[in-house]
N, C-alpha and C. Protein backbone atom coordinates (compact mmCIF):
# COMPACT_ATOMS: atom_id res chain seq x y z
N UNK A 1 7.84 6.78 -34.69
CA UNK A 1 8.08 7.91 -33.82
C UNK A 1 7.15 7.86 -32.60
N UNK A 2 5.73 7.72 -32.80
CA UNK A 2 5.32 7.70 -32.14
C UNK A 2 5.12 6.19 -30.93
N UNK A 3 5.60 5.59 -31.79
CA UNK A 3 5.90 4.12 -30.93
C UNK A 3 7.11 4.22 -29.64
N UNK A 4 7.69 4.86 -30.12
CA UNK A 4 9.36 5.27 -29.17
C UNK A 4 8.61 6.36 -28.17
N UNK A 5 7.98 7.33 -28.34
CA UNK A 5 7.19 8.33 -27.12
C UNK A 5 6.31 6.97 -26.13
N UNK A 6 5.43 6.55 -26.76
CA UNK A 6 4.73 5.88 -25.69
C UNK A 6 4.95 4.74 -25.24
N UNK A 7 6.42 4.03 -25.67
CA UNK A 7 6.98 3.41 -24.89
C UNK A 7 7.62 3.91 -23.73
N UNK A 8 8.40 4.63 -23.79
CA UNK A 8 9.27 5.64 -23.19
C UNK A 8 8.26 6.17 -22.10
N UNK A 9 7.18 6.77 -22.43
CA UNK A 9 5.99 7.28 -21.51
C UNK A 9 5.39 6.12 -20.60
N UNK A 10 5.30 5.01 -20.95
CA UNK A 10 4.85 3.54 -20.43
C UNK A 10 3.51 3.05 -21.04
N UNK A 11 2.87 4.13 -22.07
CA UNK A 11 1.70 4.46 -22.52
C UNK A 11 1.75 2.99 -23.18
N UNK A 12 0.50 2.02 -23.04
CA UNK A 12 0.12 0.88 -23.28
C UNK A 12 1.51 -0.64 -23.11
N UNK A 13 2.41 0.15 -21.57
CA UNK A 13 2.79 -0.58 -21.16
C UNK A 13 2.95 -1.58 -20.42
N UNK A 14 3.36 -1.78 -19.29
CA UNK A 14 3.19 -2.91 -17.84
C UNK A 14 2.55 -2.03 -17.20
N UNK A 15 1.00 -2.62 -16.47
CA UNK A 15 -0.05 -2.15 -15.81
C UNK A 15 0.32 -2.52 -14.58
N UNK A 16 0.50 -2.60 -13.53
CA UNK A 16 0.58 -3.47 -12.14
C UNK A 16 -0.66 -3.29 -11.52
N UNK A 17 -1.61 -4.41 -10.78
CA UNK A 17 -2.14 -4.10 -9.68
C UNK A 17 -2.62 -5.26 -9.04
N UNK A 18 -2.34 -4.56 -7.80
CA UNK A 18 -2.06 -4.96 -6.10
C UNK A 18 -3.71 -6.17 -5.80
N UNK A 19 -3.16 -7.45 -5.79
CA UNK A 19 -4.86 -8.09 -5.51
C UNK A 19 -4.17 -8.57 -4.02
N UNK A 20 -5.25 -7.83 -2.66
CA UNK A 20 -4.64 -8.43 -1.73
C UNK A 20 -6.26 -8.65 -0.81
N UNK A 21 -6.27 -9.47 0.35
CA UNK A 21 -7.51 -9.03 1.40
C UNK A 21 -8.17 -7.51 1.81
N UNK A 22 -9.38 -7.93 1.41
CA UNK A 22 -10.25 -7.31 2.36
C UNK A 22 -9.86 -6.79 4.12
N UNK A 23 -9.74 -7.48 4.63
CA UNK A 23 -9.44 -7.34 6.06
C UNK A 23 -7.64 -8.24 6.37
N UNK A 24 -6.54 -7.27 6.70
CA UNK A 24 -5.67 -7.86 7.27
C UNK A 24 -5.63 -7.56 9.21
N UNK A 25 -5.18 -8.76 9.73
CA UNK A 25 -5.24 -9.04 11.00
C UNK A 25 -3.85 -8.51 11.44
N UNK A 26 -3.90 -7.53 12.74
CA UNK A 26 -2.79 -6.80 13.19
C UNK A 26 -1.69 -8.06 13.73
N UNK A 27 -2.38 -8.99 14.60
CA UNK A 27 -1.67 -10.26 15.53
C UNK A 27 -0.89 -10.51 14.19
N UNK A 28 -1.21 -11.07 13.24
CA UNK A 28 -0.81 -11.38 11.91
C UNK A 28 1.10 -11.00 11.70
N UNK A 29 0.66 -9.73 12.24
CA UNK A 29 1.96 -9.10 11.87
C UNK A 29 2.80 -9.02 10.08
N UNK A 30 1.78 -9.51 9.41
CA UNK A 30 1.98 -9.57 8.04
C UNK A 30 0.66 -9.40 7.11
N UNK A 31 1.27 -8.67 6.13
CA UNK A 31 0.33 -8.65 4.91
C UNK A 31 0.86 -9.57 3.51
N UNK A 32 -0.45 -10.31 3.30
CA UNK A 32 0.14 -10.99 1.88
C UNK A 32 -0.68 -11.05 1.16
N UNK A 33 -0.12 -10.46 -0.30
CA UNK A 33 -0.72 -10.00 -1.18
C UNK A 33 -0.28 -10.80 -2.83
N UNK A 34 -0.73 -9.98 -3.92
CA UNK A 34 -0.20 -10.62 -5.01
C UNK A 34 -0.07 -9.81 -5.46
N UNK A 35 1.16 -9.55 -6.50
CA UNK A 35 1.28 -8.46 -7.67
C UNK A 35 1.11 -8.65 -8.78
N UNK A 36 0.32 -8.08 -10.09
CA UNK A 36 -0.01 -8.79 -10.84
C UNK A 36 0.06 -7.64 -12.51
N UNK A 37 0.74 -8.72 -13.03
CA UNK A 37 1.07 -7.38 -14.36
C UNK A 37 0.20 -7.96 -15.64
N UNK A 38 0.67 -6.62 -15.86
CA UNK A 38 0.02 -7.23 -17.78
C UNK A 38 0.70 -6.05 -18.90
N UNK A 39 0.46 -6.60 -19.84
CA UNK A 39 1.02 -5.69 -21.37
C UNK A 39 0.83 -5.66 -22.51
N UNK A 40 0.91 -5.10 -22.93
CA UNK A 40 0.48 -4.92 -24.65
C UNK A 40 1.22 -5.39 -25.15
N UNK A 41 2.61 -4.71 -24.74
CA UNK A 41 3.82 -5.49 -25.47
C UNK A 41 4.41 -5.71 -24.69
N UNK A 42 5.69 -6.99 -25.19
CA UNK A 42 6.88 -7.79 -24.14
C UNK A 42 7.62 -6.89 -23.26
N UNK A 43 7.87 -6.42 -22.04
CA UNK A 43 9.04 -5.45 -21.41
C UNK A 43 8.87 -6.50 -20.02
N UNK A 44 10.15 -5.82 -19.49
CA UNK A 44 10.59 -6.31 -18.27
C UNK A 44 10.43 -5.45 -16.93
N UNK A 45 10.22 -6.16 -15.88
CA UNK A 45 9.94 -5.16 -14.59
C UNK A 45 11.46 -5.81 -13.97
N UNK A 46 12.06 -4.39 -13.50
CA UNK A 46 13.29 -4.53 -13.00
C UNK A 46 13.49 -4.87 -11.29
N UNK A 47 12.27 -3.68 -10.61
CA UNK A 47 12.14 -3.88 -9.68
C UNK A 47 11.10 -3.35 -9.09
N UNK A 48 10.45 -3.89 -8.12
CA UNK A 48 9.15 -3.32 -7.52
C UNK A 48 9.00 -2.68 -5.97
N UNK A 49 8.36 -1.86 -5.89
CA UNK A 49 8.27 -1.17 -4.45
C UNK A 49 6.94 -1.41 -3.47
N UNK A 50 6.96 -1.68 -2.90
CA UNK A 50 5.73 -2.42 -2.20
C UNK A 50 5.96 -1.86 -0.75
N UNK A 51 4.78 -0.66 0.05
CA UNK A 51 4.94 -0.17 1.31
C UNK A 51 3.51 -0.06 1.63
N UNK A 52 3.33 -0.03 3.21
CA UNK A 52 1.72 0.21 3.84
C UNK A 52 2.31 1.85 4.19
N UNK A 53 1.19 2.00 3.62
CA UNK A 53 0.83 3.89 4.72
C UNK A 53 -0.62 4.28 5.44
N UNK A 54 0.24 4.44 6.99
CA UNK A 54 -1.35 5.03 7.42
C UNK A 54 -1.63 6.46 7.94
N UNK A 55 -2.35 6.48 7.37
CA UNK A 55 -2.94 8.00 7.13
C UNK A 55 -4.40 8.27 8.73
N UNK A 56 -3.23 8.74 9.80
CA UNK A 56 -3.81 9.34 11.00
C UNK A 56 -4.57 10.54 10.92
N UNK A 57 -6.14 10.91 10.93
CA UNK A 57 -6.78 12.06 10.94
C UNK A 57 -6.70 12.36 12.09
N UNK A 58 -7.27 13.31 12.81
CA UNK A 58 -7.74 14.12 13.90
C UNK A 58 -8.23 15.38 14.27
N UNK A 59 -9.29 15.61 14.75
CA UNK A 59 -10.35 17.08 14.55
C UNK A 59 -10.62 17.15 13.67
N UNK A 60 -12.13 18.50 13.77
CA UNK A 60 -12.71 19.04 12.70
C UNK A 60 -12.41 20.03 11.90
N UNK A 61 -12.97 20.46 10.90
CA UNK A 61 -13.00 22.02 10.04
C UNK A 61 -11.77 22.11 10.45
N UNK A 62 -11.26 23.28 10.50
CA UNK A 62 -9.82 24.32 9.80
C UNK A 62 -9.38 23.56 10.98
N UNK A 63 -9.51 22.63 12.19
CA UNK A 63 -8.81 22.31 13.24
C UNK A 63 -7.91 21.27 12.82
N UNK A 64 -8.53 20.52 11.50
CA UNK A 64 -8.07 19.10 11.07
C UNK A 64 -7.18 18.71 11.07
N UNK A 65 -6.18 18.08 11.66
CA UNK A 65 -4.65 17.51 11.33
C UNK A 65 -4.52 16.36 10.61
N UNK A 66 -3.78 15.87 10.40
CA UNK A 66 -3.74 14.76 8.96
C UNK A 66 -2.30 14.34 9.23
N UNK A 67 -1.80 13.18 9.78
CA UNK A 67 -0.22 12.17 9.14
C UNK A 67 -0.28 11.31 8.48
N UNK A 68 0.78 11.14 7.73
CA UNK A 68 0.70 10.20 7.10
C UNK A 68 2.26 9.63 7.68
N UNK A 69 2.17 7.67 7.73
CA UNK A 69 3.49 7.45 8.40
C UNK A 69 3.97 5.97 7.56
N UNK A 70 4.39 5.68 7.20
CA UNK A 70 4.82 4.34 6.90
C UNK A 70 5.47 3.45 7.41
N UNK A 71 4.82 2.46 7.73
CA UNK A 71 4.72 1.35 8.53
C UNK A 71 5.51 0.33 8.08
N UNK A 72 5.53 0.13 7.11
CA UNK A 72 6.98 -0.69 5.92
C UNK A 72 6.79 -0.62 4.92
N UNK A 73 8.08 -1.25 4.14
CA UNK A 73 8.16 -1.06 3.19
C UNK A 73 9.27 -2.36 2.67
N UNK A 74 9.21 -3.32 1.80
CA UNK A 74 9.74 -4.02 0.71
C UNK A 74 10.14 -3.86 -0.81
N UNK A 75 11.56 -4.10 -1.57
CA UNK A 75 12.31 -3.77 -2.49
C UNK A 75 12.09 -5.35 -3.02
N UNK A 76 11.16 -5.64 -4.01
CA UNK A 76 11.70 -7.00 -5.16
C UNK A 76 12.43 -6.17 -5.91
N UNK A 77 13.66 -6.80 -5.54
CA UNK A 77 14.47 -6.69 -7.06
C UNK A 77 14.77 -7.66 -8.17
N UNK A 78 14.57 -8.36 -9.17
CA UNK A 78 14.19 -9.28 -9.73
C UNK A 78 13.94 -8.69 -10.95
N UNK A 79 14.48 -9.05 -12.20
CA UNK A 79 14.16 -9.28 -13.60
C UNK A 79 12.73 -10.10 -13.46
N UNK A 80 11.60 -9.48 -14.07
CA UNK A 80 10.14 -10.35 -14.16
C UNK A 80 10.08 -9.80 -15.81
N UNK A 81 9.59 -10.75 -16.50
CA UNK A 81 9.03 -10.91 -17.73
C UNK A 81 7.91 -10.71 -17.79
N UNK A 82 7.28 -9.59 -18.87
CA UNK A 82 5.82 -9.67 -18.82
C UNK A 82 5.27 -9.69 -20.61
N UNK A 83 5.31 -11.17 -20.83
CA UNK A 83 4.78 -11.54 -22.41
C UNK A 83 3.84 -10.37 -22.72
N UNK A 84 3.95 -10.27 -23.99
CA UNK A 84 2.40 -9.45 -24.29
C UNK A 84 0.87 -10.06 -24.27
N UNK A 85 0.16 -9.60 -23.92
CA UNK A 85 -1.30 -10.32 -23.78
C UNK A 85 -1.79 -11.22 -22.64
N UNK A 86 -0.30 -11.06 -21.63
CA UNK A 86 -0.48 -12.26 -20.83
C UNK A 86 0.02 -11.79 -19.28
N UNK A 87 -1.22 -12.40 -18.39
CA UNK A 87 -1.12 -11.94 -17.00
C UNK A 87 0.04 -12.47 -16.28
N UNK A 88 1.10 -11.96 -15.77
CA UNK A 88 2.31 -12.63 -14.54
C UNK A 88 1.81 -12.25 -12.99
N UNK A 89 2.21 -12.97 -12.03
CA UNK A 89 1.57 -12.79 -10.51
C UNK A 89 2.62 -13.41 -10.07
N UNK A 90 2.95 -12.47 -8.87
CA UNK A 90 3.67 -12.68 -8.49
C UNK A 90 3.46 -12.47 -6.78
N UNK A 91 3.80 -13.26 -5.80
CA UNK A 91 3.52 -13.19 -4.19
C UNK A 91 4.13 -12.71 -3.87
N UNK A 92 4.06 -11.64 -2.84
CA UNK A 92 4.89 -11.16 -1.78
C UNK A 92 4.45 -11.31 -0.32
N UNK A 93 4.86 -10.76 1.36
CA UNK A 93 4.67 -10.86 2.29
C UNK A 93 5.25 -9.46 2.27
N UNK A 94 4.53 -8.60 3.37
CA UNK A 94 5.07 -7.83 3.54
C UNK A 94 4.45 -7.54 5.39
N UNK A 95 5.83 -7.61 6.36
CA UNK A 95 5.97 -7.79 7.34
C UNK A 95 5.44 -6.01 7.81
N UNK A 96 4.21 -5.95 8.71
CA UNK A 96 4.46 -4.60 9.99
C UNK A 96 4.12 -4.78 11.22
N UNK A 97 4.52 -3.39 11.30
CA UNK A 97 4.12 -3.13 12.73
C UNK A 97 3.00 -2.20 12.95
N UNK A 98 2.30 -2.05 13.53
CA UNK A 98 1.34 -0.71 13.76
C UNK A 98 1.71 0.23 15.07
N UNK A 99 1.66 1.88 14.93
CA UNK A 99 2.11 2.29 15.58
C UNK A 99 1.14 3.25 16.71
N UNK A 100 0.96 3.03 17.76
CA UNK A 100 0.09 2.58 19.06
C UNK A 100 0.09 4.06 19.35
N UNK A 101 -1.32 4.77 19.33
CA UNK A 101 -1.11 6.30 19.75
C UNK A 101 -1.12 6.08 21.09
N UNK A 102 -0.92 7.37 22.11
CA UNK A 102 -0.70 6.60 23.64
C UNK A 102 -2.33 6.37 24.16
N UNK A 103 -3.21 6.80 23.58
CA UNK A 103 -4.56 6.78 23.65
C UNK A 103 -5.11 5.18 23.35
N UNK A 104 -4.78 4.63 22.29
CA UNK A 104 -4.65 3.02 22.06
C UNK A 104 -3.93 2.27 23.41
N UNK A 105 -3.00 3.16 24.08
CA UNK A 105 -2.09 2.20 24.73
C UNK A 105 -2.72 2.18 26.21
N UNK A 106 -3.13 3.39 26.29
CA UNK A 106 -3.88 3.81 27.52
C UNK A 106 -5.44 2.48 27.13
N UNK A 107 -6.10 2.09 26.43
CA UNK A 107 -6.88 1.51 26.40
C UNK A 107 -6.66 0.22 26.17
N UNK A 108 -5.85 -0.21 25.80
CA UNK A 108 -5.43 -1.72 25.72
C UNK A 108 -4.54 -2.38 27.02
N UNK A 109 -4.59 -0.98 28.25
CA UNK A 109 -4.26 -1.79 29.63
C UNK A 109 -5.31 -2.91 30.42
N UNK A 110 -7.18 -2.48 30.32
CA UNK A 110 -7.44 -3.07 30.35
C UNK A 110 -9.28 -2.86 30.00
N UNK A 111 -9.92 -3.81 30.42
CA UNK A 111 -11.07 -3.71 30.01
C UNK A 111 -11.70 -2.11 30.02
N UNK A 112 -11.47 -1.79 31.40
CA UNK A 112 -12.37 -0.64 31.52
C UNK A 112 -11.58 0.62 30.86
N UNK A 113 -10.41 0.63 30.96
CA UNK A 113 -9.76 1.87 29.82
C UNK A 113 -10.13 2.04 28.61
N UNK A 114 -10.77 0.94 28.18
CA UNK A 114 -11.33 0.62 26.46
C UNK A 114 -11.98 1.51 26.68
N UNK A 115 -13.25 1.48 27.22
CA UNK A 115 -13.78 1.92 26.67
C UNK A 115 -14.01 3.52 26.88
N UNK A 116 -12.91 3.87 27.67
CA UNK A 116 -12.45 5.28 27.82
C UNK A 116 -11.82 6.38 27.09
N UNK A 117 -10.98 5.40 26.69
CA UNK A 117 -10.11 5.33 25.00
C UNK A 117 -11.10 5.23 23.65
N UNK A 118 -12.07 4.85 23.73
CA UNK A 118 -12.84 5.00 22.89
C UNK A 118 -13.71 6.27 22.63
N UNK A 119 -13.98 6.81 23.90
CA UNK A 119 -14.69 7.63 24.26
C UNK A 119 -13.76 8.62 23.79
N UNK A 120 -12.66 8.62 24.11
CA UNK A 120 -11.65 10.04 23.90
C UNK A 120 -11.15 10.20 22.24
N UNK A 121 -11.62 8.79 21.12
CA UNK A 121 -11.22 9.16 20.30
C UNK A 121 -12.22 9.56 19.25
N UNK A 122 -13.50 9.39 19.81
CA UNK A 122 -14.58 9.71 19.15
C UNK A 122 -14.88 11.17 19.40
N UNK A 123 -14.14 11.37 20.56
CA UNK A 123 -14.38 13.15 20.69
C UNK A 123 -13.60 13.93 20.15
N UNK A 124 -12.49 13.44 19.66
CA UNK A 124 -11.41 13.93 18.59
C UNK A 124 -11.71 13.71 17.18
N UNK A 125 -11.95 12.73 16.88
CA UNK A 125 -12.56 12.00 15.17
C UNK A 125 -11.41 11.61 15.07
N UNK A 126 -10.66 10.41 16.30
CA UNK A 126 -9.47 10.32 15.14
C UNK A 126 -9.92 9.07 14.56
N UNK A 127 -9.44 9.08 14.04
CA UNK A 127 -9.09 7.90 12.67
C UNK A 127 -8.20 7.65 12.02
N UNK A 128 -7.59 6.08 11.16
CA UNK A 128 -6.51 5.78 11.33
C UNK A 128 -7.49 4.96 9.33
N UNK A 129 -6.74 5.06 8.35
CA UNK A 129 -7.13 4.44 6.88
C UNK A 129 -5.64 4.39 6.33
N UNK A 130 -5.99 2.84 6.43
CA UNK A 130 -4.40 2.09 5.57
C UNK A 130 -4.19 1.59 4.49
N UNK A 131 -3.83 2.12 3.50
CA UNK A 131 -3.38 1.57 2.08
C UNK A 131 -1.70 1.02 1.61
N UNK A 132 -1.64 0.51 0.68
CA UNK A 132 -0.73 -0.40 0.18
C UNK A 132 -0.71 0.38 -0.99
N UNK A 133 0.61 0.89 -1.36
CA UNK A 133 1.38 1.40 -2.93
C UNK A 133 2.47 0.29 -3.33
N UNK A 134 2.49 0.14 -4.87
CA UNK A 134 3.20 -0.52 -5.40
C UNK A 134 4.18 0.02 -6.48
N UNK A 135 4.51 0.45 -6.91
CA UNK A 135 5.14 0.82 -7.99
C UNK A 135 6.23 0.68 -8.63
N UNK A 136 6.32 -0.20 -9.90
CA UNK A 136 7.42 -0.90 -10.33
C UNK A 136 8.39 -0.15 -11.59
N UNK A 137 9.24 -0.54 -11.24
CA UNK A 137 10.17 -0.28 -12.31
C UNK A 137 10.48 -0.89 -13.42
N UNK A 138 9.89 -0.38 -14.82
CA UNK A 138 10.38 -1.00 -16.13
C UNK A 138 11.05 -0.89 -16.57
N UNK A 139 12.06 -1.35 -17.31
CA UNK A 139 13.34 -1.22 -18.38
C UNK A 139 12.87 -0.57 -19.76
N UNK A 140 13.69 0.59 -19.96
CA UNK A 140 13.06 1.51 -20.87
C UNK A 140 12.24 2.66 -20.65
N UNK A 141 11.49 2.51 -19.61
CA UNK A 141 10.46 3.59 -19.33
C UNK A 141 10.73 4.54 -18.71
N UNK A 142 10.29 5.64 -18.73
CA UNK A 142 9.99 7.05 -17.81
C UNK A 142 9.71 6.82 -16.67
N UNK A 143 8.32 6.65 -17.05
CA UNK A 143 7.36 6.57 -15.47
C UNK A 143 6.77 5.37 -15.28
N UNK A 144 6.95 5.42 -14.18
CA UNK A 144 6.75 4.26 -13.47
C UNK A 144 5.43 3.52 -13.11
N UNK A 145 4.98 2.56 -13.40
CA UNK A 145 3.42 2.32 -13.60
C UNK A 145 3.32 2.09 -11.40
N UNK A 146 1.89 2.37 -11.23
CA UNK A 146 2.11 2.26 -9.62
C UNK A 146 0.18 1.73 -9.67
N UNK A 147 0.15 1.19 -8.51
CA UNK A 147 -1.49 1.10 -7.97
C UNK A 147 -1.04 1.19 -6.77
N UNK A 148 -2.52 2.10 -6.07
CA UNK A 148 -2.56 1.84 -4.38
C UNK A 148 -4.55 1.29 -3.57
N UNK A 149 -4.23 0.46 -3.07
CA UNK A 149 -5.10 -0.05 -2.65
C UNK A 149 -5.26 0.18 -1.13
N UNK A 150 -6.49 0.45 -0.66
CA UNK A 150 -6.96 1.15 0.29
C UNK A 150 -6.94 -0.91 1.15
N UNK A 151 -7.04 -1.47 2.33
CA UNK A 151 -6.63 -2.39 3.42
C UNK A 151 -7.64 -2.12 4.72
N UNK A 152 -8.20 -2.93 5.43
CA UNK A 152 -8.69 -2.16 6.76
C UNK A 152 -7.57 -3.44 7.80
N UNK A 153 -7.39 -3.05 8.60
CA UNK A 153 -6.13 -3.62 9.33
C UNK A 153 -7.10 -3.74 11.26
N UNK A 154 -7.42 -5.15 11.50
CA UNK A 154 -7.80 -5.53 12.54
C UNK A 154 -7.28 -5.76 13.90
């Protein structure tokens, strides 16, 4: 009985998590990473979800604004096997774009706008923190096992 709940729950099922760089390069125009499972017992991953999100701050105290936007996103769909006791890895690429506040754009005309643009975003606090979610789909299960890993993007 209780074997059928915590399967069903995913409870000591397929773990996923995301091993990717430290620092990805914007020119790059790609992130590549590895996905990497494990299990207690034998089940199958049906399909996996793999997206960047960046999470735009700006201002202080009660002024604070906060977006969040996603930059892409990739569908493996693929039957993957995951033996019990035993690690599977699997590569992906996952292609973006980054999206240019006009304050970035105003400063990347030329030298001396930099550092004007810099000036204007330090007087705002904006800030820009990019992470990677994964979350795959098992055969049999409820819920869906997921990791998200925090990226700094150059």
């Amino acid at each position: 009985m209780f074997g059928k709940v915590k399967k069903w729950l995913g409870i000591e099922g397929v773990k996923v998590e995301l091993v990717l760089p430290e620092t990805v390069y914007e020119i790059a125009g790609e992130l590549e990473g590895k996905l990497r499972f494990h299990t207690m017992h034998t089940q199958t991953v049906t399909s996996v979800k793999v997206k960047l999100v960046e999470r735009y701050s700006r201002g202080r105290g009660d002024s604070k604004l906060i977006d969040e936007y996603q930059l892409a996103e990739i569908d493996l769909v693929q039957d993957i096997e995951v033996p019990a006791d035993e690690i599977v890895e699997i590569d992906f690429t996952l292609p973006f774009t980054l999206v240019k506040s006009e304050i970035e754009e105003f400063g990347n005309k030329n030298i001396l706008f930099r550092g004007l643009a810099k000036a204007a975003k330090l007087s705002r606090n904006a800030q820009s923190v990019y992470r990677v979610e994964a979350e795959a789909q098992v055969r049999g299960t409820a819920l869906a096992p997921f990791d998200v890993c925090e990226v700094k993007i150059k």
